[in-house]
Protein backbone atom coordinates (compact mmCIF):
# COMPACT_ATOMS: atom_id res chain seq x y z
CA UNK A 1 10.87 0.48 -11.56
CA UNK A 2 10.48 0.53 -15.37
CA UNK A 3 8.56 3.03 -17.78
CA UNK A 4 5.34 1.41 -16.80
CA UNK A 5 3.04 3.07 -13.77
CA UNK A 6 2.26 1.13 -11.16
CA UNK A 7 -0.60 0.16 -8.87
CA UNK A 8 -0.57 -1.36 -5.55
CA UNK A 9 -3.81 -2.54 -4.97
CA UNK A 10 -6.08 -4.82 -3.09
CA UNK A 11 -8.04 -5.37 0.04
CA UNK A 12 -7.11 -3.73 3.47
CA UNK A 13 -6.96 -7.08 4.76
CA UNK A 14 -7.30 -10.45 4.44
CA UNK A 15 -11.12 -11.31 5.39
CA UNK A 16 -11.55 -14.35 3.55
CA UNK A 17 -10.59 -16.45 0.82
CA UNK A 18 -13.50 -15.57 -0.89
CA UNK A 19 -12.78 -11.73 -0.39
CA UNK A 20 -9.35 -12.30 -1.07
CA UNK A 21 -10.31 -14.04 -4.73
CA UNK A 22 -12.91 -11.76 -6.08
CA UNK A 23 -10.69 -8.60 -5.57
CA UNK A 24 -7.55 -10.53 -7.04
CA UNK A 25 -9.76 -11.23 -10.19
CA UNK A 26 -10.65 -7.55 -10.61
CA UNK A 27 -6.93 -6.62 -10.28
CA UNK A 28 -6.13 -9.12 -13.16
CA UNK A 29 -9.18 -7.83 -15.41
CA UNK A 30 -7.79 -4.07 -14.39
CA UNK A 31 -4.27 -5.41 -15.14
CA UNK A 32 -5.45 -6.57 -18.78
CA UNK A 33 -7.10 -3.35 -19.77
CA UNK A 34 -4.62 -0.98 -18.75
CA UNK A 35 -1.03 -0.92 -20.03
CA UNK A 36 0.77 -0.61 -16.21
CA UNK A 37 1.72 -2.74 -13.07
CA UNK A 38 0.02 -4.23 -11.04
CA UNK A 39 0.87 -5.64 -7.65
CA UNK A 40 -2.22 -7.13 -5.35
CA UNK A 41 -2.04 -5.90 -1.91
CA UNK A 42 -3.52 -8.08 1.03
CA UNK A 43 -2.33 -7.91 5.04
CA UNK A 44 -3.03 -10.85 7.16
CA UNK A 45 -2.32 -8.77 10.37
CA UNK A 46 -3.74 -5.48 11.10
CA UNK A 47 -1.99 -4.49 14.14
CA UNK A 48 -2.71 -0.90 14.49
CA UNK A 49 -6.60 -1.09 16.03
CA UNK A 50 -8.11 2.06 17.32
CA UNK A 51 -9.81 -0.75 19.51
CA UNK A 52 -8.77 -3.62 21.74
CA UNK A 53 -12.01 -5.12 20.35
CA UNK A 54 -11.13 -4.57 15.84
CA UNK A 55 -10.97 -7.49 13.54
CA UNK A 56 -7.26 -7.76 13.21
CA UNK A 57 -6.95 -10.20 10.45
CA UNK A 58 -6.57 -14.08 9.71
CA UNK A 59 -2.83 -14.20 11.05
CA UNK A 60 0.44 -15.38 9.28
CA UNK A 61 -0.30 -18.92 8.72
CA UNK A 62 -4.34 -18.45 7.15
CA UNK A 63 -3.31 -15.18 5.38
CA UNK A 64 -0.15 -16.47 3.72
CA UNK A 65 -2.50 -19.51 2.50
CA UNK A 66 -4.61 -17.06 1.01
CA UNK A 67 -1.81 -14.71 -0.74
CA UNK A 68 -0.46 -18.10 -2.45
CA UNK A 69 -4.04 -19.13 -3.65
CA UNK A 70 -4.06 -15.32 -5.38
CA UNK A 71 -0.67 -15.50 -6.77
CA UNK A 72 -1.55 -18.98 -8.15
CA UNK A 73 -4.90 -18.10 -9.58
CA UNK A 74 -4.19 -15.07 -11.37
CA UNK A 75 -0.50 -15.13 -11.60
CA UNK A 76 0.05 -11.03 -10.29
CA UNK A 77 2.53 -10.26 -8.21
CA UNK A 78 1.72 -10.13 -4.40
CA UNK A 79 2.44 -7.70 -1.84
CA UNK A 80 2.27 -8.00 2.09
CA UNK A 81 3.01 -5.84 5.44
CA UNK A 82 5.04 -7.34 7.69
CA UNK A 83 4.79 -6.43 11.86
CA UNK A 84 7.75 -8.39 13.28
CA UNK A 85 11.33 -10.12 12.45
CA UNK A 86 10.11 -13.33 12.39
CA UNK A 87 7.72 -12.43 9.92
CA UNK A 88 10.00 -11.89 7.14
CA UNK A 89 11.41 -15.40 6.09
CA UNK A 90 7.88 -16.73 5.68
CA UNK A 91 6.32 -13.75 3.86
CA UNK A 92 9.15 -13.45 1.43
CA UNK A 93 8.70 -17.00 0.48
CA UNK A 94 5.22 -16.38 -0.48
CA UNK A 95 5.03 -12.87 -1.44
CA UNK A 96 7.16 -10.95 -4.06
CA UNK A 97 7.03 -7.73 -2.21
CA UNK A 98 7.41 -6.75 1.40
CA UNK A 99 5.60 -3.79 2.92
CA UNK A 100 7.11 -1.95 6.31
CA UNK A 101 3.81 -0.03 7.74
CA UNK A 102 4.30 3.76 8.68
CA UNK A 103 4.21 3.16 12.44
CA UNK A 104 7.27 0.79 11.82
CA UNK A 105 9.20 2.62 9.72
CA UNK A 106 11.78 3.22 11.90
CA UNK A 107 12.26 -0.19 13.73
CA UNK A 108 15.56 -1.38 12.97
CA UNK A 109 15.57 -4.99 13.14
CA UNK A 110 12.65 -5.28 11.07
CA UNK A 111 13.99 -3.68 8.07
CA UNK A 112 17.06 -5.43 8.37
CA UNK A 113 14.89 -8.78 8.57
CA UNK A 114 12.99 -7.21 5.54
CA UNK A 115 15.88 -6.34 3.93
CA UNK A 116 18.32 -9.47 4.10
CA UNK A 117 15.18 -12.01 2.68
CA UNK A 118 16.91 -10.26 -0.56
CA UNK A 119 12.74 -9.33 -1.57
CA UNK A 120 12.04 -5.95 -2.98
CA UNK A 121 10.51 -3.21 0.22
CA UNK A 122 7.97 -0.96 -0.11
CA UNK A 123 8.59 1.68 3.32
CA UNK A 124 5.36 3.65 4.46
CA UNK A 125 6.56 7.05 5.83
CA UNK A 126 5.28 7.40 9.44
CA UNK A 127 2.90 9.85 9.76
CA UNK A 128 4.76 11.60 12.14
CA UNK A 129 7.79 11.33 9.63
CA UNK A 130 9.34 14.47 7.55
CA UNK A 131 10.34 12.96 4.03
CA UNK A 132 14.17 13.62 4.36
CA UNK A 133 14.13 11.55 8.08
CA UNK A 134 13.13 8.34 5.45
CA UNK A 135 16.84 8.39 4.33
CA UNK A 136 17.52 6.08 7.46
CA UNK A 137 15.10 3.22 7.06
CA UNK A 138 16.12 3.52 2.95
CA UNK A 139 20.18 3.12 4.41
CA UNK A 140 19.24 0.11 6.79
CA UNK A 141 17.47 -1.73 4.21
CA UNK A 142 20.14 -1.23 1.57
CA UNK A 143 22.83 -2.20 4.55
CA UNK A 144 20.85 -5.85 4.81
CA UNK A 145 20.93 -6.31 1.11
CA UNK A 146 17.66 -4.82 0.13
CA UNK A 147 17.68 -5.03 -4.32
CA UNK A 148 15.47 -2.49 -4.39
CA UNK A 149 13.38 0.08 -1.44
CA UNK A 150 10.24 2.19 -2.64
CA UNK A 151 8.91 4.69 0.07
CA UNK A 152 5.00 5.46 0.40
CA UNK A 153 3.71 8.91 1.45
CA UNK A 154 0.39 8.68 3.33
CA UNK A 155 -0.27 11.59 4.76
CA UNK A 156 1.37 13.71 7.97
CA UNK A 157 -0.46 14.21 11.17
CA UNK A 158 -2.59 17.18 10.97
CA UNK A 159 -3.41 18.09 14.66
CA UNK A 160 -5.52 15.55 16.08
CA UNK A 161 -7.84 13.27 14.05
CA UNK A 162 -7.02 14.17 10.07
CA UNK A 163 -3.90 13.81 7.93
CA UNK A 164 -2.59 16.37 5.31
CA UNK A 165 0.02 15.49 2.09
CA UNK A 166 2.73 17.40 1.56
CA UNK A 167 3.66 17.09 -2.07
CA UNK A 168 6.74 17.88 -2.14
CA UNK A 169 7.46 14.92 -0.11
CA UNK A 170 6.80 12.65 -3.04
CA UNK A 171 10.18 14.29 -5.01
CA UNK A 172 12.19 14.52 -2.05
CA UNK A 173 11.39 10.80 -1.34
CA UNK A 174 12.11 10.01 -5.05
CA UNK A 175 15.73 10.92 -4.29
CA UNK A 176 15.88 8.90 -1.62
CA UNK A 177 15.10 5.25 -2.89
CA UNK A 178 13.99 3.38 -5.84
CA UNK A 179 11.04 4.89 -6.32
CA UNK A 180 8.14 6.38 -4.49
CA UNK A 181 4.61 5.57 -4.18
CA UNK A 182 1.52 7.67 -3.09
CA UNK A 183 -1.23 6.08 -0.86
CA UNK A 184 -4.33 7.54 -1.64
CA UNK A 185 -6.54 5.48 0.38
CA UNK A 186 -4.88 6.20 4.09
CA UNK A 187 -4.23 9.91 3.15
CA UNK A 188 -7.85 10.46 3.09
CA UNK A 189 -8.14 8.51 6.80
CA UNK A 190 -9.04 10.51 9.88
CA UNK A 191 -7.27 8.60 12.57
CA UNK A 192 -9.47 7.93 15.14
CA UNK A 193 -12.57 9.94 14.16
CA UNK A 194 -15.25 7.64 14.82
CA UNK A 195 -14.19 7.03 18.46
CA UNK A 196 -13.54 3.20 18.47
CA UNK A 197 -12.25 3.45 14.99
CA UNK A 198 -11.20 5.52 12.28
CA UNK A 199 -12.86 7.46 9.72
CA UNK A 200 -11.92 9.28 6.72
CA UNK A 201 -14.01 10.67 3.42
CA UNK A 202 -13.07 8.45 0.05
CA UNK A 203 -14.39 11.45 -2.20
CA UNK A 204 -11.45 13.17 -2.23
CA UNK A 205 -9.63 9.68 -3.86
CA UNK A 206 -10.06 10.84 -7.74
CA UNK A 207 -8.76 14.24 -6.99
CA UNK A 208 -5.73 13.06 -5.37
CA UNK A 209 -4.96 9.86 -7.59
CA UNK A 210 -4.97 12.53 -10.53
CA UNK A 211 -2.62 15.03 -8.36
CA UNK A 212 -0.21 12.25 -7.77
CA UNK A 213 0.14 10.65 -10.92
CA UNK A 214 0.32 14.39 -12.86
CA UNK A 215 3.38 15.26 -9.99
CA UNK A 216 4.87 12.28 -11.23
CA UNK A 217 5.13 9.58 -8.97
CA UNK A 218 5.92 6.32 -9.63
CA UNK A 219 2.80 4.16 -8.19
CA UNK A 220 -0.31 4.39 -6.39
CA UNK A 221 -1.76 2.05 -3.50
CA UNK A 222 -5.66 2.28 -3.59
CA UNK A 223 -7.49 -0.17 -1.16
CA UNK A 224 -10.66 -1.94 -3.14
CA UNK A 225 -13.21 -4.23 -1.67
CA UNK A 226 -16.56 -5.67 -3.22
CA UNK A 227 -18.48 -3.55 -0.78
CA UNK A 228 -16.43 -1.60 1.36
CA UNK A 229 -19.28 -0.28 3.74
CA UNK A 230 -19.12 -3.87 5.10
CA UNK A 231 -15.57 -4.02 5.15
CA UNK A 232 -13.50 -4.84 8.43
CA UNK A 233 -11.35 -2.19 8.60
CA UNK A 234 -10.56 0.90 6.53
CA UNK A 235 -14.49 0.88 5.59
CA UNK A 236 -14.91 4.48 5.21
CA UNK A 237 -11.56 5.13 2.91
CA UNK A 238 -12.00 1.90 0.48
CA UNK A 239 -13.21 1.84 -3.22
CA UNK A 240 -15.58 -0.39 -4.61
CA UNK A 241 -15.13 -1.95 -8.10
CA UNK A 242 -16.76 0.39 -10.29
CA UNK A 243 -14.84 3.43 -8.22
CA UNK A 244 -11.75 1.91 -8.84
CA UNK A 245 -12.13 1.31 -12.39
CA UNK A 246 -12.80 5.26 -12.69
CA UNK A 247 -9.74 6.17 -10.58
CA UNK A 248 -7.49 4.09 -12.70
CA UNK A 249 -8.76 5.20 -15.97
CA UNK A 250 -8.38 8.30 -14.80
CA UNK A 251 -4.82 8.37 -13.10
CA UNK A 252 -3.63 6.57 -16.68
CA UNK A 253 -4.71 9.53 -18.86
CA UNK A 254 -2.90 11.98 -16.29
CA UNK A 255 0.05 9.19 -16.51
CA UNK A 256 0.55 9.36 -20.43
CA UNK A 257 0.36 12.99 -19.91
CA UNK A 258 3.70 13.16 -18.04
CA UNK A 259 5.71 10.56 -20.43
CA UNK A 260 4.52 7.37 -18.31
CA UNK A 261 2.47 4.35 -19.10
CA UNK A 262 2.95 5.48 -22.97
């Protein structure tokens, strides 16, 4: 992955082109003030609703158009979550990166859809995952002809309703694949806690961002949105702009503590 941190970050998903734009400009401005990678993170499905009735996203087609207008405009790299097979050949030839989400994780033919577009794959570990069972979607990928697999912790079901990080996931999973990412913004979800959606408490963001980066991982996702209050899903766990900005100033000075982002 290189000597420089990185960061995953963007909206949850893909509301609007407008949306879409305005976050992808704050990642570039972020990306010019801070010596480190970064990769802008938008889904045009969100497929895992606590209800029949959630937003789930523009689709393939409209969300794809938007993920080429942000890799056009501010020339970052662009990641995307993919749901089924036939997702794969069109998202690769948008996107440079290819995201499996944690419920997926283990499905078989889409990692080896994932895996043979020939695209770098970033693997979510399920929640419901230990970090040594990720050795088998990290084999499967690499089978299909994967370059290069990165696996995400987010956080291990904690009874019902919260998630908990193990940390020493994030070294065992480092052995395992390319390199390994922490997702701060879903670790601090509660699934499910508002009833028809879930909830989660972003405060604890900073805290764990610096944990992460001072354990030595090799990225960070963080979710961002203009205003995430109004946000259509993942409302309660986003950052705004001026958050964000703190978190990655932040997670940089723990970085350069530890030998990275020098």
């Amino acid at each position: 992955m290189g000597t420089e941190p990185m960061f995953i970050i963007g909206p949850c998903g893909l509301e609007s082109d407008d949306v879409a734009l305005e976050t992808a400009r704050f990642v570039r401005l972020l990306s010019e003030s801070h010596k480190a990678c970064f990769i802008y993170k938008g889904s045009f499905l969100k497929d895992n609703r606590t209800s029949a009735g959630s937003w789930s996203g523009p689709g393939l087609r409209k969300g794809l158009s938007i993920l080429e207008k942000v890799r056009a405009e501010t020339g970052l790299a662009v990641l995307t979550d993919i749901h089924l097979p036939s997702h794969a050949e069109p998202a690769a030839e948008v996107v440079d990166i290819l995201q499996i989400p944690a419920f997926l994780c283990r499905q078989t033919t889409l990692l080896e859809a994932a895996g043979g577009t020939g695209r770098p794959v970033n693997v979510k570990k399920g929640q419901f995952m230990s970090p040594e069972n990720m050795a088998g979607a990290v084999a499967k990928l690499k089978k299909a002809g994967c370059p290069r697999v990165w696996l995400t912790e987010r956080g291990t079901f904690f009874g019902y309703g919260d998630l908990v990080v193990d940390m020493r996931s994030l070294s065992i999973m480092a052995e395992l694949s390319d390199g390994v990412i922490m997702d701060i913004t879903h670790s601090m979800q509660k699934p499910g806690a508002r009833g028809h959606e879930s909830g989660g408490d972003r405060s604890f963001t900073g805290s764990m961002a610096r944990a992460a980066a001072a354990w030595g991982v090799d990225g960070l996702f963080l979710e961002i949105h203009p205003n995430p209050e109004s946000a259509r899903s993942d409302s309660a766990v986003m950052l705004d702009f001026r958050e964000a900005s703190s978190v990655v100033k932040e997670v940089m000075t723990c970085w350069r503590g530890t030998g990275h982002g020098r």
